[in-house]
Protein backbone atom coordinates (compact mmCIF):
# COMPACT_ATOMS: atom_id res chain seq x y z
CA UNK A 1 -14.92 17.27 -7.55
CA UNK A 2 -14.02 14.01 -5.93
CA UNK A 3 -11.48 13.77 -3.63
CA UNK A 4 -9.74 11.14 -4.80
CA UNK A 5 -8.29 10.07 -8.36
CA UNK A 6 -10.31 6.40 -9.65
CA UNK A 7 -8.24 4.38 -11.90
CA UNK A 8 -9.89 1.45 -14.34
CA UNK A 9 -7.50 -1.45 -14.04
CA UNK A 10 -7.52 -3.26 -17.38
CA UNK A 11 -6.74 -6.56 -17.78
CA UNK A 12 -3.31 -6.36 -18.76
CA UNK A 13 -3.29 -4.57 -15.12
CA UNK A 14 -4.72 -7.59 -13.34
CA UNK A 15 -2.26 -10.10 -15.11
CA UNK A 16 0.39 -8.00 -13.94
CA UNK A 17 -0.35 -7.67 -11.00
CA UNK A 18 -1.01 -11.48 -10.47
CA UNK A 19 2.25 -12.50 -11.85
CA UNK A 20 4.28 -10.14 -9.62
CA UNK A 21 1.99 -11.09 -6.66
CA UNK A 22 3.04 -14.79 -7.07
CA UNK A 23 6.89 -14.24 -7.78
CA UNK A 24 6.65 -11.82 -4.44
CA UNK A 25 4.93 -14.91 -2.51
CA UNK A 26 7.45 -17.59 -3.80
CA UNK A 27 9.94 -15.97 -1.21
CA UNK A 28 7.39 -16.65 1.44
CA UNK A 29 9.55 -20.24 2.00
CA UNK A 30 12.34 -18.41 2.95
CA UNK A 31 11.24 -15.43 5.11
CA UNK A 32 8.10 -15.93 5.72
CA UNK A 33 4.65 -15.19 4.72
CA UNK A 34 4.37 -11.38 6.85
CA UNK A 35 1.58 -10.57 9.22
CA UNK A 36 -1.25 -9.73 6.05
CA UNK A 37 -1.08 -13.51 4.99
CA UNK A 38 -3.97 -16.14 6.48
CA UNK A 39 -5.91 -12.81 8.30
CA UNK A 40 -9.36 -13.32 7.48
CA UNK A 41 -9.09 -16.37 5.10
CA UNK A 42 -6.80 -14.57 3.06
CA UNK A 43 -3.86 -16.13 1.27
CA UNK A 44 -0.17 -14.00 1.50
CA UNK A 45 -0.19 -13.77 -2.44
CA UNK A 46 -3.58 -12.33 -2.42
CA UNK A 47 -2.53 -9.90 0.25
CA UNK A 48 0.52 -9.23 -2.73
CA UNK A 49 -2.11 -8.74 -5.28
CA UNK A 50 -4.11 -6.12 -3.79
CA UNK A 51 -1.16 -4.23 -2.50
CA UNK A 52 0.07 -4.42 -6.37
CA UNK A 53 -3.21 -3.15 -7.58
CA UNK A 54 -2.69 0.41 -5.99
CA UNK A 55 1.23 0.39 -6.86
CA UNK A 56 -0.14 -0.32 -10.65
CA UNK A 57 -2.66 2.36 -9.87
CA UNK A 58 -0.28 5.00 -9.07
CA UNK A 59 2.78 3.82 -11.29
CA UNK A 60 -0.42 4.52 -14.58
CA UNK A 61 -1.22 7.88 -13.53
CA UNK A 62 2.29 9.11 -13.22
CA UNK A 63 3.51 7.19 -16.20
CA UNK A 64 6.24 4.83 -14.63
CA UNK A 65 7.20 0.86 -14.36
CA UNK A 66 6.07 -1.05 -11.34
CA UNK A 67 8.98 -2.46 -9.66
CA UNK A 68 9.35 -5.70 -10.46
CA UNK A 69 12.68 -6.75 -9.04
CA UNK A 70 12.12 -9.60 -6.60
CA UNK A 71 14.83 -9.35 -4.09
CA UNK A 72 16.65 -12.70 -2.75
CA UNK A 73 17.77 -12.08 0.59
CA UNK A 74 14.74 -9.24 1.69
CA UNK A 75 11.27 -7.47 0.65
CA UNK A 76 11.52 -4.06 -0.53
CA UNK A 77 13.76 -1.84 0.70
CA UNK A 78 10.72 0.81 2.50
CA UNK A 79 9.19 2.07 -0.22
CA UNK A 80 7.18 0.49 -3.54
CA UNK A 81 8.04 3.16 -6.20
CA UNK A 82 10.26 6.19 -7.11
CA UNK A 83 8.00 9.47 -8.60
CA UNK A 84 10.32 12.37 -9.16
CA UNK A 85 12.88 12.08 -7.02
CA UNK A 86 10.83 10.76 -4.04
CA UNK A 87 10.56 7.19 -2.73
CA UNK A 88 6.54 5.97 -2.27
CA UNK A 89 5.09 3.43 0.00
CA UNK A 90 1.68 2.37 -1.46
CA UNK A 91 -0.80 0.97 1.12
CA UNK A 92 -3.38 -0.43 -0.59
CA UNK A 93 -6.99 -1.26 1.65
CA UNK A 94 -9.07 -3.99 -0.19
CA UNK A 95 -11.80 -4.91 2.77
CA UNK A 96 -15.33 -3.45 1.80
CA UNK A 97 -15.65 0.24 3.96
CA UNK A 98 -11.96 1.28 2.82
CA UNK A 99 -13.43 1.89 -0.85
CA UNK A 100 -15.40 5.25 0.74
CA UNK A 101 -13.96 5.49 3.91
CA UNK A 102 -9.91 4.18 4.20
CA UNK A 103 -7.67 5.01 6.64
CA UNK A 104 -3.78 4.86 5.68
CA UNK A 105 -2.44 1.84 8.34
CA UNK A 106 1.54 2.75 8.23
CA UNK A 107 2.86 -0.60 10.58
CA UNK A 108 5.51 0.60 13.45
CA UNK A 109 5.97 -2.00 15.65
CA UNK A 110 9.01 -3.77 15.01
CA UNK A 111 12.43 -2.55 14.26
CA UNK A 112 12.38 -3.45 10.87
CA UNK A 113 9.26 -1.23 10.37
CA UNK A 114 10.76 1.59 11.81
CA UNK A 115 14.30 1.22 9.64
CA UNK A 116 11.92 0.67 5.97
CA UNK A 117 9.78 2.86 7.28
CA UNK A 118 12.56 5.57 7.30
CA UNK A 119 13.44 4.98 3.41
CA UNK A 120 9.84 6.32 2.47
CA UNK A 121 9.56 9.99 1.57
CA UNK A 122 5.91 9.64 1.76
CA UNK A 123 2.90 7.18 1.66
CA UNK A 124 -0.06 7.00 -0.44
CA UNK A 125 -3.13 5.72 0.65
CA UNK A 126 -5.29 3.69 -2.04
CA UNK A 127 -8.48 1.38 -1.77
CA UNK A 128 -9.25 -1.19 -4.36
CA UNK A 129 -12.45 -2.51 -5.12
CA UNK A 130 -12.25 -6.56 -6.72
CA UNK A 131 -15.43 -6.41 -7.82
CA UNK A 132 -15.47 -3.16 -10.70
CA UNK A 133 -11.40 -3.65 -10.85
CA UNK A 134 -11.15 0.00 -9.74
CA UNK A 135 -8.12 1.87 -7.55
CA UNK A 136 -9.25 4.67 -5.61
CA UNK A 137 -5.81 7.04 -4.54
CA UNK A 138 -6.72 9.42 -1.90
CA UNK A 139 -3.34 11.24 -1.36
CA UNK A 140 -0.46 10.88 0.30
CA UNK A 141 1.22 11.85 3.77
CA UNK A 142 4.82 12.30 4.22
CA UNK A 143 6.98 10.85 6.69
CA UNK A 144 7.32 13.25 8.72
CA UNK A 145 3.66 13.95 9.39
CA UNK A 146 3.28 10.40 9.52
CA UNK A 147 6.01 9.93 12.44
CA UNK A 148 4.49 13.04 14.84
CA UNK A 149 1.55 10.82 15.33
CA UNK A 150 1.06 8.44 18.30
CA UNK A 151 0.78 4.65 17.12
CA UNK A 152 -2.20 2.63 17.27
CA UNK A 153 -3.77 -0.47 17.72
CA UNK A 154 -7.11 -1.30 15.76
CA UNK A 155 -9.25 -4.23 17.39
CA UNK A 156 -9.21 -7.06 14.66
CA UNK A 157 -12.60 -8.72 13.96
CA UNK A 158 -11.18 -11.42 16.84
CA UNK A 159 -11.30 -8.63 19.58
CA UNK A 160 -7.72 -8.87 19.83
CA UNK A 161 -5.90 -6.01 19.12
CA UNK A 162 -4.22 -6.12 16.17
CA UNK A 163 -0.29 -4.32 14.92
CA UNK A 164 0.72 -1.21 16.18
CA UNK A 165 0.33 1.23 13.13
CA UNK A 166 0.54 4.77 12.67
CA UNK A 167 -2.70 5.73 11.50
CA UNK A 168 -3.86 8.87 8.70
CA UNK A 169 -7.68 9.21 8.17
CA UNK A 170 -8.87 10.43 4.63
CA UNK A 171 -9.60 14.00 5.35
CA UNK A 172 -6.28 14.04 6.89
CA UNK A 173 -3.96 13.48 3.20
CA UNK A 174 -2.57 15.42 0.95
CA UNK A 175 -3.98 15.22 -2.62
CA UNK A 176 -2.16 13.85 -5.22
CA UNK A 177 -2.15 17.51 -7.15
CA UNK A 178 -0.24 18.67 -4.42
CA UNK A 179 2.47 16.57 -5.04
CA UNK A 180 3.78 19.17 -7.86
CA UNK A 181 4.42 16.46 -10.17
CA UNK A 182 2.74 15.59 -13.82
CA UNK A 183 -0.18 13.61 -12.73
């Protein structure tokens, strides 16, 4: 049994998630394009996209809406999704070794982190992989768990060391059964 849950995106999926991706990056004139945008040649509304992939992921196998509000004055407000009654950041990994081998990156270093990332119940680590237009979901961590771990810096590919994020390896999550929700 595998220990994670792999969800075909179709290409309704893809669309989707494209069109959100590019209303989310339109606000990027007003606050900003975030720290994911321009890291490794990659654009801020591709950095959207492949976060949307695993919130498209996880929104099909609990049989829900992606959010699709775009707010005017802010992001989100923590969290990507509501399952049950519990609000769900989805981190989504898209580089090459987070389709076997992810590790959840929750970022901590600013204030603003800290507040959002208090409006998350729990987070659920996915990978995507461009290529087969697949979603891996490896589980979840709640916030709790998440915020009894020292912070960390991962060297980026510069040498420099990159944000300060709490970090959960994939042998450290919860599965997604575990939950106790209709998957």
């Amino acid at each position: 049994m595998a220990d994670f849950i792999e969800v075909q995106l179709t290409e309704h999926d893809i669309e989707r998630a494209k069109t959100l991706a590019r209303k989310r990056d339109e606000k990027k004139s007003s606050f900003g394009h975030g720290r994911h945008g321009n890291i490794g040649g990659t654009t801020s509304e591709d950095s959207h996209y492949k976060g949307l992939t695993g919130e498209v992921a996880v929104c099909k196998i609990f049989d829900i809406e992606v959010d699709s509000e775009i707010y005017d004055d802010h992001g989100d407000d923590g969290y990507d999704i509501v399952i049950g009654d519990l609000h769900a950041d989805v981190k989504t990994a898209a580089h090459g070794h987070a389709w076997n081998d992810p590790i959840l990156k929750v970022s901590c270093e600013y204030k603003k982190d800290r507040i959002k990332l208090d409006n998350s119940d729990i987070f659920i680590s996915c990978s995507y992989n461009d290529r087969l237009k697949k979603v891996r979901i490896w589980g979840w961590v709640d916030k709790d768990t998440l915020k009894n771990r020292n912070p960390e810096r991962m060297r980026l590919k510069s040498g420099r060391p990159g944000p300060l994020n709490y970090h959960v390896k994939k042998h450290e999550l919860q599965k997604m059964s575990e939950l106790g929700l209709d998957i």
